[in-house]
Protein backbone atom coordinates (compact mmCIF):
# COMPACT_ATOMS: atom_id res chain seq x y z
CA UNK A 1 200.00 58.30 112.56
CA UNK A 2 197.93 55.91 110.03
CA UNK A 3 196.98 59.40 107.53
CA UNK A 4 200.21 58.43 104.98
CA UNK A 5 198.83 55.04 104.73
CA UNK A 6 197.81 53.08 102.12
CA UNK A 7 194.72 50.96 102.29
CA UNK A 8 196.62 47.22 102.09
CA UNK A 9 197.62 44.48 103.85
CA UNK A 10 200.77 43.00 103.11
CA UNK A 11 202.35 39.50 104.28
CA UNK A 12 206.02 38.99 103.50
CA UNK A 13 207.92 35.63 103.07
CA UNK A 14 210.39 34.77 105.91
CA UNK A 15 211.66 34.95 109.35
CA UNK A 16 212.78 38.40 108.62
CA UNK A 17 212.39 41.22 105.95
CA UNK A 18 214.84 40.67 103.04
CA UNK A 19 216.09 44.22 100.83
CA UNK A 20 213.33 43.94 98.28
CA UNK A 21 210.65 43.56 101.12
CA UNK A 22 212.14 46.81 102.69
CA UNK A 23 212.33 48.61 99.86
CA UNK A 24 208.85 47.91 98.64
CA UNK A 25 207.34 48.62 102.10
CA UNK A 26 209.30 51.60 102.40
CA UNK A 27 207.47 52.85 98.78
CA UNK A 28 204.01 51.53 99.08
CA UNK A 29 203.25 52.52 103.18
CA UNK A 30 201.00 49.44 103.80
CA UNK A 31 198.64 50.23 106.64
CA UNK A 32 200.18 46.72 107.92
CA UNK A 33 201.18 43.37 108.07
CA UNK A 34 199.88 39.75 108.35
CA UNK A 35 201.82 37.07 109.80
CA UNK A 36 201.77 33.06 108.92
CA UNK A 37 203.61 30.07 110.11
CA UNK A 38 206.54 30.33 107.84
CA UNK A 39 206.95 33.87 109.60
CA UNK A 40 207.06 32.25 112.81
CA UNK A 41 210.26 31.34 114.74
CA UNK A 42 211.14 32.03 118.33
CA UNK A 43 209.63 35.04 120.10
CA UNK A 44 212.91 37.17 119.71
CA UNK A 45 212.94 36.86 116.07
CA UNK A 46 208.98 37.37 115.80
CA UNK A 47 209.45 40.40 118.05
CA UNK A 48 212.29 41.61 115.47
CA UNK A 49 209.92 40.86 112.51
CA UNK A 50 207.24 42.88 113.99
CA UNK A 51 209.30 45.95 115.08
CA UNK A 52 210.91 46.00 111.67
CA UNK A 53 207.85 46.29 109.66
CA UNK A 54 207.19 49.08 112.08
CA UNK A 55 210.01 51.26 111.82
CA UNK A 56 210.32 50.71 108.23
CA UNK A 57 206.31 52.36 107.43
CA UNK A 58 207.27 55.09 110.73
CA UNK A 59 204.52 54.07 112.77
CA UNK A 60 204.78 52.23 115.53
CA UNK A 61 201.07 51.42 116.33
CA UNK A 62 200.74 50.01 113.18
CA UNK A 63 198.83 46.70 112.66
CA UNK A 64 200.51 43.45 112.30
CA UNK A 65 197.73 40.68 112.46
CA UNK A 66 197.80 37.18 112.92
CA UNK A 67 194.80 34.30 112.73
CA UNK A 68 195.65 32.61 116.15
CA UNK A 69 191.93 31.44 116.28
CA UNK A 70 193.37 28.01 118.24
CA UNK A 71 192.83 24.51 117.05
CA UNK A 72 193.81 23.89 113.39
CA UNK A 73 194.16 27.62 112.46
CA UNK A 74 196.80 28.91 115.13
CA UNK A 75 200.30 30.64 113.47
CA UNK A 76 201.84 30.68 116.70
CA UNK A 77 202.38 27.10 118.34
CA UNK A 78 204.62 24.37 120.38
CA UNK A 79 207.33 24.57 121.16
CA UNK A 80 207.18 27.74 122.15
CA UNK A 81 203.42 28.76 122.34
CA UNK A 82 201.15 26.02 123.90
CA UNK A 83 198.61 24.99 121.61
CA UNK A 84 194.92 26.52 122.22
CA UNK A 85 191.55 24.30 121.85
CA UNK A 86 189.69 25.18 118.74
CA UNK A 87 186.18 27.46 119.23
CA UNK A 88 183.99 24.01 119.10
CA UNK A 89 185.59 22.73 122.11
CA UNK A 90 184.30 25.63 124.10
CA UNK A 91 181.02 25.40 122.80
CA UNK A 92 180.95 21.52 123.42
CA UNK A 93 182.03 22.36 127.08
CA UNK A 94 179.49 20.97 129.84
CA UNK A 95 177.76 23.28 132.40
CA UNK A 96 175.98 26.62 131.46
CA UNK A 97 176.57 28.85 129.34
CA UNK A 98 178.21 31.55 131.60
CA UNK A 99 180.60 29.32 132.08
CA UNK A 100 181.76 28.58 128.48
CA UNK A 101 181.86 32.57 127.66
CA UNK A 102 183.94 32.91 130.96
CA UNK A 103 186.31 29.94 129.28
CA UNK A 104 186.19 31.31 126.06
CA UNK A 105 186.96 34.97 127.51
CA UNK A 106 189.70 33.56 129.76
CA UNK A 107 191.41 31.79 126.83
CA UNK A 108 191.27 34.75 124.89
CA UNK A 109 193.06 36.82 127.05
CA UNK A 110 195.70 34.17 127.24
CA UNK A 111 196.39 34.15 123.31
CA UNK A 112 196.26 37.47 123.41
CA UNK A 113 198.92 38.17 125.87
CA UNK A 114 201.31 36.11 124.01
CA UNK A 115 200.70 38.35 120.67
CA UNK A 116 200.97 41.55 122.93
CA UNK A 117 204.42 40.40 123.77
CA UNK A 118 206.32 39.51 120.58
CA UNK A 119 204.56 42.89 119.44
CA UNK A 120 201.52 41.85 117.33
CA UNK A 121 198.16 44.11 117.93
CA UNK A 122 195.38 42.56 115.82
CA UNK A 123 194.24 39.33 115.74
CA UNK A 124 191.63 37.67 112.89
CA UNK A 125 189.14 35.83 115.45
CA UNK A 126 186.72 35.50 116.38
CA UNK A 127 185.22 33.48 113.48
CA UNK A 128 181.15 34.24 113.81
CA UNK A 129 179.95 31.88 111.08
CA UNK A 130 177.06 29.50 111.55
CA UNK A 131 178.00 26.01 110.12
CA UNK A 132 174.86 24.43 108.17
CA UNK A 133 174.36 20.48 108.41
CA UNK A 134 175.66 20.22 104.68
CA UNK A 135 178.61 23.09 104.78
CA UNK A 136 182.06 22.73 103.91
CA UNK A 137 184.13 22.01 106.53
CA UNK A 138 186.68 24.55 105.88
CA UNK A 139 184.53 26.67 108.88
CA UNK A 140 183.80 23.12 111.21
CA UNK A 141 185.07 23.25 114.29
CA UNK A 142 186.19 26.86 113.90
CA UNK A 143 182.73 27.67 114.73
CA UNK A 144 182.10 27.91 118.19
CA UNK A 145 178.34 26.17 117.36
CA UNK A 146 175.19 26.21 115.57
CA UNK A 147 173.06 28.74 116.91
CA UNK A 148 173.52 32.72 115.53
CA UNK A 149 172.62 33.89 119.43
CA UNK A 150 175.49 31.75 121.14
CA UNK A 151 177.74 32.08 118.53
CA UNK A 152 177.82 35.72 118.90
CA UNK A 153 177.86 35.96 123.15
CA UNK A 154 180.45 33.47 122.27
CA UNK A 155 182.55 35.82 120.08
CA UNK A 156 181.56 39.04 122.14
CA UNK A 157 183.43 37.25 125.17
CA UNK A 158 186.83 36.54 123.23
CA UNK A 159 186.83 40.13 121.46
CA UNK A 160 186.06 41.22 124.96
CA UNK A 161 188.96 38.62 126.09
CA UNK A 162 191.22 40.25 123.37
CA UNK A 163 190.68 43.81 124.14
CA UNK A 164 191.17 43.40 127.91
CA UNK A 165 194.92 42.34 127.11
CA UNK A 166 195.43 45.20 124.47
CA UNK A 167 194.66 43.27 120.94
CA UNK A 168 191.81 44.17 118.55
CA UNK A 169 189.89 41.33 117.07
CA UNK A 170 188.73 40.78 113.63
CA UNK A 171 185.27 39.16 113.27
CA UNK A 172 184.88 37.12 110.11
CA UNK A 173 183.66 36.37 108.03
CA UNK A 174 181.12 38.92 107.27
CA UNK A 175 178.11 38.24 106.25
CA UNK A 176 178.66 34.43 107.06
CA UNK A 177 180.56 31.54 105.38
CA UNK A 178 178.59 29.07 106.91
CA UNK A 179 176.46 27.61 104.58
CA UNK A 180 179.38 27.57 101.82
CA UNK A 181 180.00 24.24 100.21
CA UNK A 182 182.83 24.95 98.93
CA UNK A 183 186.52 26.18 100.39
CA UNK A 184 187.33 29.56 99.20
CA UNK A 185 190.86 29.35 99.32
CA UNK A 186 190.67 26.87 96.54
CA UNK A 187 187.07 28.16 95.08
CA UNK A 188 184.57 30.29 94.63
CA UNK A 189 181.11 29.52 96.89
CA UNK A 190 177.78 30.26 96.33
CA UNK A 191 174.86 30.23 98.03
CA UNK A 192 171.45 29.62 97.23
CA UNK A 193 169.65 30.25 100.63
CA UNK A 194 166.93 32.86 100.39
CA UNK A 195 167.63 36.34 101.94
CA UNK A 196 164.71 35.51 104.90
CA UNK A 197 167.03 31.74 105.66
CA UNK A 198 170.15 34.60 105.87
CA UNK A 199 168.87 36.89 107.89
CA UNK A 200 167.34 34.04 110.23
CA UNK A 201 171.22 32.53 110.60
CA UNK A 202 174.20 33.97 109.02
CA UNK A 203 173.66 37.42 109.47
CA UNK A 204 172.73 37.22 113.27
CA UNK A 205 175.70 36.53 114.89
CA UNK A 206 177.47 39.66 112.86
CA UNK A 207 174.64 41.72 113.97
CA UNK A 208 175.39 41.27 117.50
CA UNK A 209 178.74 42.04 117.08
CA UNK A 210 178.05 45.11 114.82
CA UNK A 211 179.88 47.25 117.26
CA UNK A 212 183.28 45.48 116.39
CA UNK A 213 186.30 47.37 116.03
CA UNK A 214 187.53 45.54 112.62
CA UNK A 215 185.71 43.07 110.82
CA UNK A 216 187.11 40.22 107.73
CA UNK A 217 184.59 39.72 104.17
CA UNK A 218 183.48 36.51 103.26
CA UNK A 219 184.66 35.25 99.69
CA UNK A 220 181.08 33.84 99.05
CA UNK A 221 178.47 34.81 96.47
CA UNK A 222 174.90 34.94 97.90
CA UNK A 223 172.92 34.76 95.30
CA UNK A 224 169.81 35.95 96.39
CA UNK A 225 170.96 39.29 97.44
CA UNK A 226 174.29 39.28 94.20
CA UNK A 227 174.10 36.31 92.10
CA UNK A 228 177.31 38.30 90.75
CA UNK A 229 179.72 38.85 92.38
CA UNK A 230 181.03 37.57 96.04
CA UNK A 231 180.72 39.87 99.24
CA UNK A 232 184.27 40.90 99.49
CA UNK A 233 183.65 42.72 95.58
CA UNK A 234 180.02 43.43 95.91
CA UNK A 235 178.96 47.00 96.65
CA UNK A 236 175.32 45.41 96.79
CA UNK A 237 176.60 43.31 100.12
CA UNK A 238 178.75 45.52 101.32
CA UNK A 239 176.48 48.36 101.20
CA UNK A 240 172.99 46.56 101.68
CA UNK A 241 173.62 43.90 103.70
CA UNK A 242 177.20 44.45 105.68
CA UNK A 243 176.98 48.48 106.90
CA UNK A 244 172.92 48.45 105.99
CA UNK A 245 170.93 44.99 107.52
CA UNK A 246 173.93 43.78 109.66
CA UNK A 247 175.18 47.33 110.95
CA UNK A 248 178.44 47.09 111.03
CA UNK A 249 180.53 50.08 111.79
CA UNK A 250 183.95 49.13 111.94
CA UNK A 251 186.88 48.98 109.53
CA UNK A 252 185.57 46.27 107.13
CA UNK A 253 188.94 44.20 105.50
CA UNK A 254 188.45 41.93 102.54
CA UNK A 255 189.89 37.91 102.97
CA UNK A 256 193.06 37.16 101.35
CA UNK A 257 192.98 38.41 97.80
CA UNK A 258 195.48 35.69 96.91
CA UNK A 259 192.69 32.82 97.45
CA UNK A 260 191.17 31.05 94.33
CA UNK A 261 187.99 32.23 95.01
CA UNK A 262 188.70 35.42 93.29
CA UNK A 263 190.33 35.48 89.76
CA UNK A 264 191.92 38.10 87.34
CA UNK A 265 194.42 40.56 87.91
CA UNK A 266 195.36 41.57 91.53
CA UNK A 267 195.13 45.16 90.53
CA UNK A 268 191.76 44.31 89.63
CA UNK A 269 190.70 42.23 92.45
CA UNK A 270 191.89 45.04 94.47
CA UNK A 271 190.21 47.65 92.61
CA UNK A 272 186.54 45.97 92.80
CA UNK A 273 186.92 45.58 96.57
CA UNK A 274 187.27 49.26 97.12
CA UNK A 275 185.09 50.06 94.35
CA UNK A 276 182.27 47.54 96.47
CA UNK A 277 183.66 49.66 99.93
CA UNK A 278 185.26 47.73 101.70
CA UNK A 279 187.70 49.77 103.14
CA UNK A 280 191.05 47.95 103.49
CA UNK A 281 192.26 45.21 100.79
CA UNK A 282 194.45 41.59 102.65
CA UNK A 283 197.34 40.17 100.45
CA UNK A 284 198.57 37.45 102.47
CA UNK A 285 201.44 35.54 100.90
CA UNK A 286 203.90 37.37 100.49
CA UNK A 287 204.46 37.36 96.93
CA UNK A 288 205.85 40.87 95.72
CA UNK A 289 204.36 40.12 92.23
CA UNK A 290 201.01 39.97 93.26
CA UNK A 291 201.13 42.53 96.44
CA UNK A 292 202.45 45.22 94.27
CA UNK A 293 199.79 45.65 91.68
CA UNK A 294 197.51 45.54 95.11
CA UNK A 295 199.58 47.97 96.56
CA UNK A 296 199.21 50.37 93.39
CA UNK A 297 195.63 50.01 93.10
CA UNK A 298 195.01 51.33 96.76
CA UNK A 299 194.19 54.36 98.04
CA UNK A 300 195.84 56.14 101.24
CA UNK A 301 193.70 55.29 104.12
CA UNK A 302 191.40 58.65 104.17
CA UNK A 303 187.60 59.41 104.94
CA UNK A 304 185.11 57.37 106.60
CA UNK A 305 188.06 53.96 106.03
CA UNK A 306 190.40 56.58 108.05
CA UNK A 307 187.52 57.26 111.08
CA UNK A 308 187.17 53.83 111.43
CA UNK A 309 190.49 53.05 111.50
CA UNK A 310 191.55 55.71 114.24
CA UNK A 311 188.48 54.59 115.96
CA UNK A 312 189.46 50.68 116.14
CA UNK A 313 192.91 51.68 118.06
CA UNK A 314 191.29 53.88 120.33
CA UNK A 315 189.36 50.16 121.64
CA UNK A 316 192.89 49.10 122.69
CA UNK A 317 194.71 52.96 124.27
CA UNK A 318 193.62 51.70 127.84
CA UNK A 319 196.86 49.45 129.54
CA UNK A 320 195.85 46.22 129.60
CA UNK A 321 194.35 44.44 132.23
CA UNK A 322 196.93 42.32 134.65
CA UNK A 323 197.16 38.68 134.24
CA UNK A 324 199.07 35.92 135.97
CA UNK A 325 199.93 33.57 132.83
CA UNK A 326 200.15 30.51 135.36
CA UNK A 327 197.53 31.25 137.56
CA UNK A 328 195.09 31.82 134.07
CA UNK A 329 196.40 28.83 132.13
CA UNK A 330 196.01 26.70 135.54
CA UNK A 331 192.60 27.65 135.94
CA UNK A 332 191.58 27.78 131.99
CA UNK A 333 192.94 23.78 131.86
CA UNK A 334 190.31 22.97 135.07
CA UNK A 335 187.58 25.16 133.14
CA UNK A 336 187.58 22.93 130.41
CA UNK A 337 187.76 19.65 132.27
CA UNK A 338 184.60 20.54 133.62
CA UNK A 339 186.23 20.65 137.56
CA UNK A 340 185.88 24.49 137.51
């Protein structure tokens, strides 16, 4: 069902899908769709979005993704979605460790049932970067701490978490926006930390999740391995560091192409990420404009980008696991207090 795909991401602009949105959906056969707050209503209408998108593109597995990560970066909120403790507070949690994964898990499946039931499949977490002392705090308390070994049990249990409810996750942000000093959404980061300092840190956490069904670039040059060009457009990342050092093997997305760390023309932005191999290209905000030059520029989702994307859904074809919302939330509130 994904083979008359094309390799893009769209967003779109409202509460629903309005004519032009159709119509341009209908002709360019995004492989999905990426929801924000100004998307988000009510669960009927989110539900209505979603199954919208889907009949318009014919396939009704296909993706639509959301960053519900908790804390400041969560699309789905009050009053009608509680509001979910960023990754530090889990990591800041007293007791051992065991029993922050089993928190983190727990929550995980939470968040994720309430995406399986307005419809939405995919969600961008877990966030695997490693914040350095002197980073910008654009990662912060996204991170669920400081060292590359916990931070990637502590991501294995919410993909796990994620999975177990019927939702693939997205790690990001491949190969690590830690140590940037800079915001990409506003500009470009580099960084000057040897490749030895990397592979000691950033890349760590990714490489114990290298088994992940879909995975997010990083708009951040590292200049010791492409003082160039950042990941998301480097075939010397992607290819070296990303699928070669780090391992990964699932369907690799690039960040939003919309963000100021990029510049030129979308058609080019999109044409250097495929040309670098990543295999899908994210245009998140909904401007027509700018997705359509992306959505000309990409390819149909075929080859090793079409394996791996038949291969991420097959993570999620088993029914997902019961859960008592009440009974979960109950005992995820005493997990955190430390009385559980």
């Amino acid at each position: 069902m994904t083979k008359d795909a094309k390799a893009f991401i769209c967003g779109c602009k409202g509460l629903s899908l309005e004519p032009h949105e159709r119509e341009l959906i209908a002709r360019h056969r995004p492989w999905g769709l990426i929801l924000f707050k100004r998307n988000i209503g009510d669960p009927t209408q989110v539900a209505a979005l979603v199954t919208s998108f889907r009949e318009i593109v014919g396939r009704e597995d296909a993706p639509v993704l959301i960053d519900q990560e908790g804390g400041r970066v969560q699309r789905m909120g009050p009053p009608h979605w509680p509001a979910y403790p960023a990754a530090a507070r889990f990591g800041e949690m007293k007791g051992a460790n065991l029993q922050k994964f089993n928190a983190a898990l727990l929550n995980a499946r939470i968040m994720a049932a309430d995406l399986v039931a307005v419809g939405i499949n995919v969600n961008c977490t877990p966030v695997l970067d490693v914040p350095a002392p002197d980073s910008h705090n654009i990662v912060g308390d996204r991170a669920y701490g400081t060292d590359p070994v916990f931070v990637a049990a502590m991501g294995r249990a919410v993909a796990e978490g994620m999975l177990a409810q019927g939702v693939l996750p997205v790690v990001k942000h491949i190969p690590g926006h830690g140590r940037a000093k800079a915001d990409s959404h506003l500009e470009l980061p580099r960084v000057s930390a040897s490749r030895k300092e990397l592979e000691k840190t950033d890349f760590d956490s990714f490489g114990l999740n290298c088994g992940a069904p879909l995975g997010m670039t990083a708009h951040v040059v590292y200049e010791a391995i492409d003082p160039d060009r950042p990941a998301t457009t480097s075939p010397l990342v992607v290819e070296k560091i990303i699928r070669g050092h780090i391992g990964f093997r699932g369907l690799l997305m690039s960040d939003d192409l919309s963000m100021k760390a990029l510049s030129g023309d979308f058609g080019d932005r999109a044409r250097a990420v495929f040309a670098a191999g990543v295999d899908v290209a994210l245009h998140c905000n909904g401007d027509w404009a700018e997705t359509e030059p992306v959505a000309m520029a990409a390819p149909v989702l075929k080859g090793k980008s079409l394996k791996r994307a038949e291969r991420a859904f097959k993570y999620i074809q088993v029914l997902p696991a019961p859960l008592d919302l009440v009974d979960a939330r109950a005992r995820l509130h005493l997990m955190l207090a430390g009385t559980a």
